[in-house]
C-alpha atoms as a PDB file:
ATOM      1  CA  UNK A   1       2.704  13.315 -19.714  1.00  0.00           C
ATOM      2  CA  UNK A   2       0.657  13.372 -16.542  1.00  0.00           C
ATOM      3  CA  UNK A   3       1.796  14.916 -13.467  1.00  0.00           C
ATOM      4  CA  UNK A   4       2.726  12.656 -10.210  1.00  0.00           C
ATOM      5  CA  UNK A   5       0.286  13.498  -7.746  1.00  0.00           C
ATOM      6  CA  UNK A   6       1.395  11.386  -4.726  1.00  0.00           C
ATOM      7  CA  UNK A   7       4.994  10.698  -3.740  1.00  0.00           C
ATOM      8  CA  UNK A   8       4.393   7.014  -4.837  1.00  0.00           C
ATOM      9  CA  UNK A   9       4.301   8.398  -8.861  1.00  0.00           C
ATOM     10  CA  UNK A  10       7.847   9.854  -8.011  1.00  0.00           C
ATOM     11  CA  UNK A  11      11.180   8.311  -8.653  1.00  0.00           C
ATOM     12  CA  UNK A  12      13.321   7.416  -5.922  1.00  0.00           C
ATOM     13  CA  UNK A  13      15.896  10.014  -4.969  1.00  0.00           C
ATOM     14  CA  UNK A  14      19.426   9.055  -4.832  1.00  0.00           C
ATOM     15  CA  UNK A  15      20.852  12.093  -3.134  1.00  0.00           C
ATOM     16  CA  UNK A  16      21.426  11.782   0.484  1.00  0.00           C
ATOM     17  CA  UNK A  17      21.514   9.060   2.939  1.00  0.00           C
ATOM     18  CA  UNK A  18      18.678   6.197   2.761  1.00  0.00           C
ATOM     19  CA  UNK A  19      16.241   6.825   5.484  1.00  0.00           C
ATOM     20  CA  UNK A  20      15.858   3.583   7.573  1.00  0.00           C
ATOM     21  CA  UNK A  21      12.152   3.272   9.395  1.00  0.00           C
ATOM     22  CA  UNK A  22      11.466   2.500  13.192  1.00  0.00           C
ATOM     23  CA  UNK A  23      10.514  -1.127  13.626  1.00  0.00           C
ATOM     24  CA  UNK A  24       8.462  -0.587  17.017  1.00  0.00           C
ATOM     25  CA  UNK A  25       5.783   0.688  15.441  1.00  0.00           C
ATOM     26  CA  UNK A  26       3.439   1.283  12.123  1.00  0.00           C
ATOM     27  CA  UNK A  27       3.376   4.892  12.947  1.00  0.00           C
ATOM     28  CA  UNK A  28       7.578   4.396  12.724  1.00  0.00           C
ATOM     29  CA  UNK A  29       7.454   2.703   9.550  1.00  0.00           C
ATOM     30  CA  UNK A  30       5.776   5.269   8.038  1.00  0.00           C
ATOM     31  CA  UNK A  31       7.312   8.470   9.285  1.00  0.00           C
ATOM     32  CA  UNK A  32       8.932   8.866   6.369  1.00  0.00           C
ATOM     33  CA  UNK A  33       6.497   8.731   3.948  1.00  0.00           C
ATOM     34  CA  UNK A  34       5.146   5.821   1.715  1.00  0.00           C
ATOM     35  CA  UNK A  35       7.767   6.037  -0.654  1.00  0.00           C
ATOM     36  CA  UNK A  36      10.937   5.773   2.215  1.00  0.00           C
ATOM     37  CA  UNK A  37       8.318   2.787   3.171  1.00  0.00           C
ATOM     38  CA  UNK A  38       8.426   0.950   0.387  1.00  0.00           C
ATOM     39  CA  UNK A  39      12.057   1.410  -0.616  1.00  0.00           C
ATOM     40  CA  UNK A  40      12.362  -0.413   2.790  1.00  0.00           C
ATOM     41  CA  UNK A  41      10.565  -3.182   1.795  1.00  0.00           C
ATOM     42  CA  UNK A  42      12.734  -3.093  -0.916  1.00  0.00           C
ATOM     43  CA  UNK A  43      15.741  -3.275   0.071  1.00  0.00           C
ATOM     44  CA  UNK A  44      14.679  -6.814   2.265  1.00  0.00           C
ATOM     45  CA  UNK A  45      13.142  -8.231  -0.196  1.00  0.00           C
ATOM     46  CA  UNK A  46      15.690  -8.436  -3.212  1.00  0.00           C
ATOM     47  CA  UNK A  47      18.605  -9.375  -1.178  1.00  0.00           C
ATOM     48  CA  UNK A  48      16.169 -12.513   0.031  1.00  0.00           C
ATOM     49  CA  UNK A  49      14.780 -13.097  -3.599  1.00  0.00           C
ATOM     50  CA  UNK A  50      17.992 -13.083  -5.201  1.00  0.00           C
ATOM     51  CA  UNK A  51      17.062 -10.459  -7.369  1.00  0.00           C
ATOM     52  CA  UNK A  52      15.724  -7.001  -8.459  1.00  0.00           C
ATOM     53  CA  UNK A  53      11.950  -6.557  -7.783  1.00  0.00           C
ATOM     54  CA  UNK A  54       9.502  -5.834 -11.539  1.00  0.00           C
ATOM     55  CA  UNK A  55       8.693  -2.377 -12.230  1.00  0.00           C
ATOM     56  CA  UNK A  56       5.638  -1.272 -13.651  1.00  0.00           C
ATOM     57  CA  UNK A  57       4.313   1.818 -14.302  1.00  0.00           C
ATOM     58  CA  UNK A  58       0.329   2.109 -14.583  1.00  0.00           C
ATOM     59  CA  UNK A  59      -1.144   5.816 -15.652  1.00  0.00           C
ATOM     60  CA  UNK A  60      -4.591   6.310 -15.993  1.00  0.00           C
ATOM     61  CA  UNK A  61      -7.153   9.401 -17.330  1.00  0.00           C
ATOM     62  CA  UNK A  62     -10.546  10.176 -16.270  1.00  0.00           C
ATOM     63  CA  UNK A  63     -10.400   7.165 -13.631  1.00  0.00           C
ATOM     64  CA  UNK A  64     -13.294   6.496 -11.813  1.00  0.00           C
ATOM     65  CA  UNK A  65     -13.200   4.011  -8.892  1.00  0.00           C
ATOM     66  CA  UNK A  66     -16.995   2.558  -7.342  1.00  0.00           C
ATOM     67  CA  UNK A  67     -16.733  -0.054  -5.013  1.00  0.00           C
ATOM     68  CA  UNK A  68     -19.901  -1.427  -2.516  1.00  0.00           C
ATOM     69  CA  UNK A  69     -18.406  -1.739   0.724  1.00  0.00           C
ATOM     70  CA  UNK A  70     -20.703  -3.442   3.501  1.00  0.00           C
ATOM     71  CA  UNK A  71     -21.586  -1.893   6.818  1.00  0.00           C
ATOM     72  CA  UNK A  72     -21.613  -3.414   9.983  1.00  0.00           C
ATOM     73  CA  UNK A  73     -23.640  -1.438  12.634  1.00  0.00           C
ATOM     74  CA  UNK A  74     -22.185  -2.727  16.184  1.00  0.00           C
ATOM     75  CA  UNK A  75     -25.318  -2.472  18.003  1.00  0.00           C
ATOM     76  CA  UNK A  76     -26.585  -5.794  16.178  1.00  0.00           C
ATOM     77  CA  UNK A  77     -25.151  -9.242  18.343  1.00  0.00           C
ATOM     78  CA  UNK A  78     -25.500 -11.578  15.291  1.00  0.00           C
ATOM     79  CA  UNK A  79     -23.659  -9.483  12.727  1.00  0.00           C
ATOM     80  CA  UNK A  80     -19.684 -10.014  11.977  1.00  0.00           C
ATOM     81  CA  UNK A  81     -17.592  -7.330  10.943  1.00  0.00           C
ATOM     82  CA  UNK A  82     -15.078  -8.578   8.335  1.00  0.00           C
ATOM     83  CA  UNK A  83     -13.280  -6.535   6.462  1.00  0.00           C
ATOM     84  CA  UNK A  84     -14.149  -6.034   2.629  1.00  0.00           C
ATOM     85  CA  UNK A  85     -11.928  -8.655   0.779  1.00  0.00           C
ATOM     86  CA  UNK A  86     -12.240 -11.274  -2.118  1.00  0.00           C
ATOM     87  CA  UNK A  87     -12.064 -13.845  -0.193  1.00  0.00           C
ATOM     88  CA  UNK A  88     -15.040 -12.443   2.209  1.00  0.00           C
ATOM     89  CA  UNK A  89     -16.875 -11.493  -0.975  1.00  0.00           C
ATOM     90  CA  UNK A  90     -16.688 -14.621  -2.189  1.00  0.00           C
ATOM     91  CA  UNK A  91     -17.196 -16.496   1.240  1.00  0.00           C
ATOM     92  CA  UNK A  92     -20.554 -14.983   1.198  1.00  0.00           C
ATOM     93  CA  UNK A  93     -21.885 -15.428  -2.719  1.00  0.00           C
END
């Protein structure tokens, strides 16, 4: 068994009083931590759906990750910045 190694690997807590997030602000949303985050999300979005979001669990050894991001420099007046997406990636093939 492999180790969680960020607070999104970890099972929600029960104990204790759900934390609710600040809605003024992305820096309030996330004051609690990703996890408190997304157990906000949630909590919205079954009620609306009518039912309990999938699970999935996804573990993974030895990962490696390489991805070719592009690089805007600002000083040029003809370039765009986008950010790196598929549908940018694939706007520009």
């Amino acid at each position: 068994m492999i180790a969680p190694t960020t607070t999104i690997d970890m099972p929600p807590t029960t104990a204790g009083p759900k934390l609710q997030p600040g809605l003024e602000s992305g820096h309030a949303l996330m004051q609690h931590g990703e996890a408190a985050f997304y157990d906000f999300v949630a909590q919205q979005l079954e009620p609306a759906l009518g039912r309990s979001l999938p699970q999935m669990e996804v573990r993974c050894k030895n990962l490696s990750i390489v991805a070719k991001v592009p690089v805007v420099k600002h000083s040029s007046s003809s370039a765009t910045s986008e950010l790196p997406s598929v549908y940018n990636s694939l706007k520009h093939v």
